[in-house]
Protein backbone atom coordinates (compact mmCIF):
# COMPACT_ATOMS: atom_id res chain seq x y z
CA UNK A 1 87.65 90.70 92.10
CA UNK A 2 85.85 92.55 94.89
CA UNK A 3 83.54 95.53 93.70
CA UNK A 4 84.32 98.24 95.85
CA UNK A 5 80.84 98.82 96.89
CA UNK A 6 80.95 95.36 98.85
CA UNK A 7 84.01 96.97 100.96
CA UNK A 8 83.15 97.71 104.47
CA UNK A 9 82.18 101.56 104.48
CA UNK A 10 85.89 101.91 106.50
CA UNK A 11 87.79 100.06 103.73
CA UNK A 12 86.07 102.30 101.12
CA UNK A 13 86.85 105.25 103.19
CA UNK A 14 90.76 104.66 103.00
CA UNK A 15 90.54 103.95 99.34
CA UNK A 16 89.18 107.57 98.66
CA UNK A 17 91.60 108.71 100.68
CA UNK A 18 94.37 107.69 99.05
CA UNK A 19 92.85 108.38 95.64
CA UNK A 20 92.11 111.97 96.34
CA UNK A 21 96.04 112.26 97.99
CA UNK A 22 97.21 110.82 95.24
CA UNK A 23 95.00 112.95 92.53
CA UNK A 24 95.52 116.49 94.68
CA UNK A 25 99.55 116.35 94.86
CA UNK A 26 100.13 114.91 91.77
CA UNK A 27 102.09 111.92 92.83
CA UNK A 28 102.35 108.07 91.09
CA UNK A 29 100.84 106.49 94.25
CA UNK A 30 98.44 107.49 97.15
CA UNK A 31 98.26 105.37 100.32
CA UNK A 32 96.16 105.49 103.21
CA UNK A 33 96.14 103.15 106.56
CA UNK A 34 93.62 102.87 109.27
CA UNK A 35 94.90 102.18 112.96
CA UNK A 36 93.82 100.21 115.44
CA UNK A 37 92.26 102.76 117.03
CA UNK A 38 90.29 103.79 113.96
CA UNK A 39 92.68 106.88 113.05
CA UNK A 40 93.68 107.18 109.34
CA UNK A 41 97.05 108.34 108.03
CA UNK A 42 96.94 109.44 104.24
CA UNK A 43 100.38 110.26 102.23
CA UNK A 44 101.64 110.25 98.55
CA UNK A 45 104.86 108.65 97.53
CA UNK A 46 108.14 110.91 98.37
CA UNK A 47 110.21 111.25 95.07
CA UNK A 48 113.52 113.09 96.64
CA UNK A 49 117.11 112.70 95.45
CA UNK A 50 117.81 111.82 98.95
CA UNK A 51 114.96 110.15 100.16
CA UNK A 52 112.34 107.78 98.36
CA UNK A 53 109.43 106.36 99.72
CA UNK A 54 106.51 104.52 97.94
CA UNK A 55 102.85 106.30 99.61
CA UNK A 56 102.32 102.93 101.67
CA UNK A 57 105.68 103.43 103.35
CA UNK A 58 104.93 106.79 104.29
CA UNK A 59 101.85 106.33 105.74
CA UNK A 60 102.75 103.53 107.73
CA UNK A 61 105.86 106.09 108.78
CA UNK A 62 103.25 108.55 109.72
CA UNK A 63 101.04 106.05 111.86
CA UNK A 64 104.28 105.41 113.76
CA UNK A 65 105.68 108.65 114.02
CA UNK A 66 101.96 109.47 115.43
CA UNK A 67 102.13 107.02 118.32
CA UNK A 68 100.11 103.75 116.41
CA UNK A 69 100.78 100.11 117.63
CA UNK A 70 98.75 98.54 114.81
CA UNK A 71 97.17 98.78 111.82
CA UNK A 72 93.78 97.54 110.82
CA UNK A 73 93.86 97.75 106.78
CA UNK A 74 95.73 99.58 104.54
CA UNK A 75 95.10 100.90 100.81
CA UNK A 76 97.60 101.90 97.87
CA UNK A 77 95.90 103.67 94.78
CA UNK A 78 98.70 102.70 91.86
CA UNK A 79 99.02 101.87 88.65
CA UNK A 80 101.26 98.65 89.90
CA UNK A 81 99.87 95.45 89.19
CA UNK A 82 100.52 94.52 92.74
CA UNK A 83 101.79 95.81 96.16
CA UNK A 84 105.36 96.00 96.17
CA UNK A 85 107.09 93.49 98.46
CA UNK A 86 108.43 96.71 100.54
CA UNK A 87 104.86 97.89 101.26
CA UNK A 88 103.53 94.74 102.70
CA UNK A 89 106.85 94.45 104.66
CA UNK A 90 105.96 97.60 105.99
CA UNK A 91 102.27 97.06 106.76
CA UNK A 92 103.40 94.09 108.31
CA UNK A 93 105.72 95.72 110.55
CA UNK A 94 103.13 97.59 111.91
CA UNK A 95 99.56 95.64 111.31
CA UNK A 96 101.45 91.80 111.88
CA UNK A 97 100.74 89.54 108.66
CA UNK A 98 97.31 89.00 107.46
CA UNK A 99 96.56 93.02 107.55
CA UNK A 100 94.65 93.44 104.53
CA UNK A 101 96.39 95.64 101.66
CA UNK A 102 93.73 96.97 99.02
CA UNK A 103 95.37 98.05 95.58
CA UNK A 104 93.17 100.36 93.77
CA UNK A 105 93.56 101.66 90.01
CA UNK A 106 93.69 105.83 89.70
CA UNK A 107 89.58 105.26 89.22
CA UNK A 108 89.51 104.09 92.82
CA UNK A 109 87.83 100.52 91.55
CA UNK A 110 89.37 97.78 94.17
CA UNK A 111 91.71 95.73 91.50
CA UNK A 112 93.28 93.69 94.27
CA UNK A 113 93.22 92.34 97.99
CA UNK A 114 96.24 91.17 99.17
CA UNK A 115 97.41 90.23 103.15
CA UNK A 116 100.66 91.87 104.78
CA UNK A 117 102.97 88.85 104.74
C-alpha cells in the first residue's frame, strides 16, 4: 500500500479534494480528477430518483462538459473496497487506460491504486 505522503503533491491534492466534497455535502463518495491541462473537477455522487451517478462519474462528466480532452489521475474517497467497474470505464473514456485511479478511505489514507482499464 502507498502512504499518501509518498503521492506526488498533485495526487495528494485531488485526494483532499474529494475527501472534503465528500465530507461537506454529505454524500457516500467524493471524486476528484485532474486534466491534462492541470485543471481539477471535484463532485459527490448524485443520489436522484431519476438520475444516479457514482462521484467519479460526475466528475469525469464535469471535465467534459468543461471542454477536457484528457485526464491525468483521478481519485474516489469511498468506503468501496475497490473502484467500481463503471468508474474506471469512465476515467478511461476520458484519460485512455492506464490513468491512475486512487481509492481513498473517508480518513483520506490512499487504500488503493488502480489503472483505468
Amino acid at each position: 500500500m502507498t502512504e499518501l505522503t509518498e503521492l506526488d503533491p498533485e495526487d495528494k491534492k485531488i485526494i483532499t479534494l474529494a475527501r472534503s466534497v465528500r465530507a461537506r455535502n454529505g454524500v457516500a463518495e467524493g471524486a476528484a480528477v485532474r486534466d491534462e491541462t492541470g485543471r481539477t473537477y471535484v463532485a459527490g455522487s448524485v443520489a436522484l430518483e431519476s438520475l444516479r451517478l457514482s462521484a467519479l462519474q460526475t466528475a469525469v462528466a464535469m471535465a467534459v462538459a468543461s471542454g477536457a480532452q484528457g485526464l491525468e489521475a483521478a481519485a474516489v474517497v469511498s468506503d468501496a473496497a475497490e473502484p467500481a467497474e463503471a468508474d474506471l470505464a469512465a476515467v478511461r473514456d476520458l484519460g485512455g487506460a492506464g490513468t491512475p485511479v486512487l481509492l481513498a478511505g473517508a480518513d483520506g489514507a490512499l487504500r488503493l491504486r488502480a489503472e483505468a482499464r
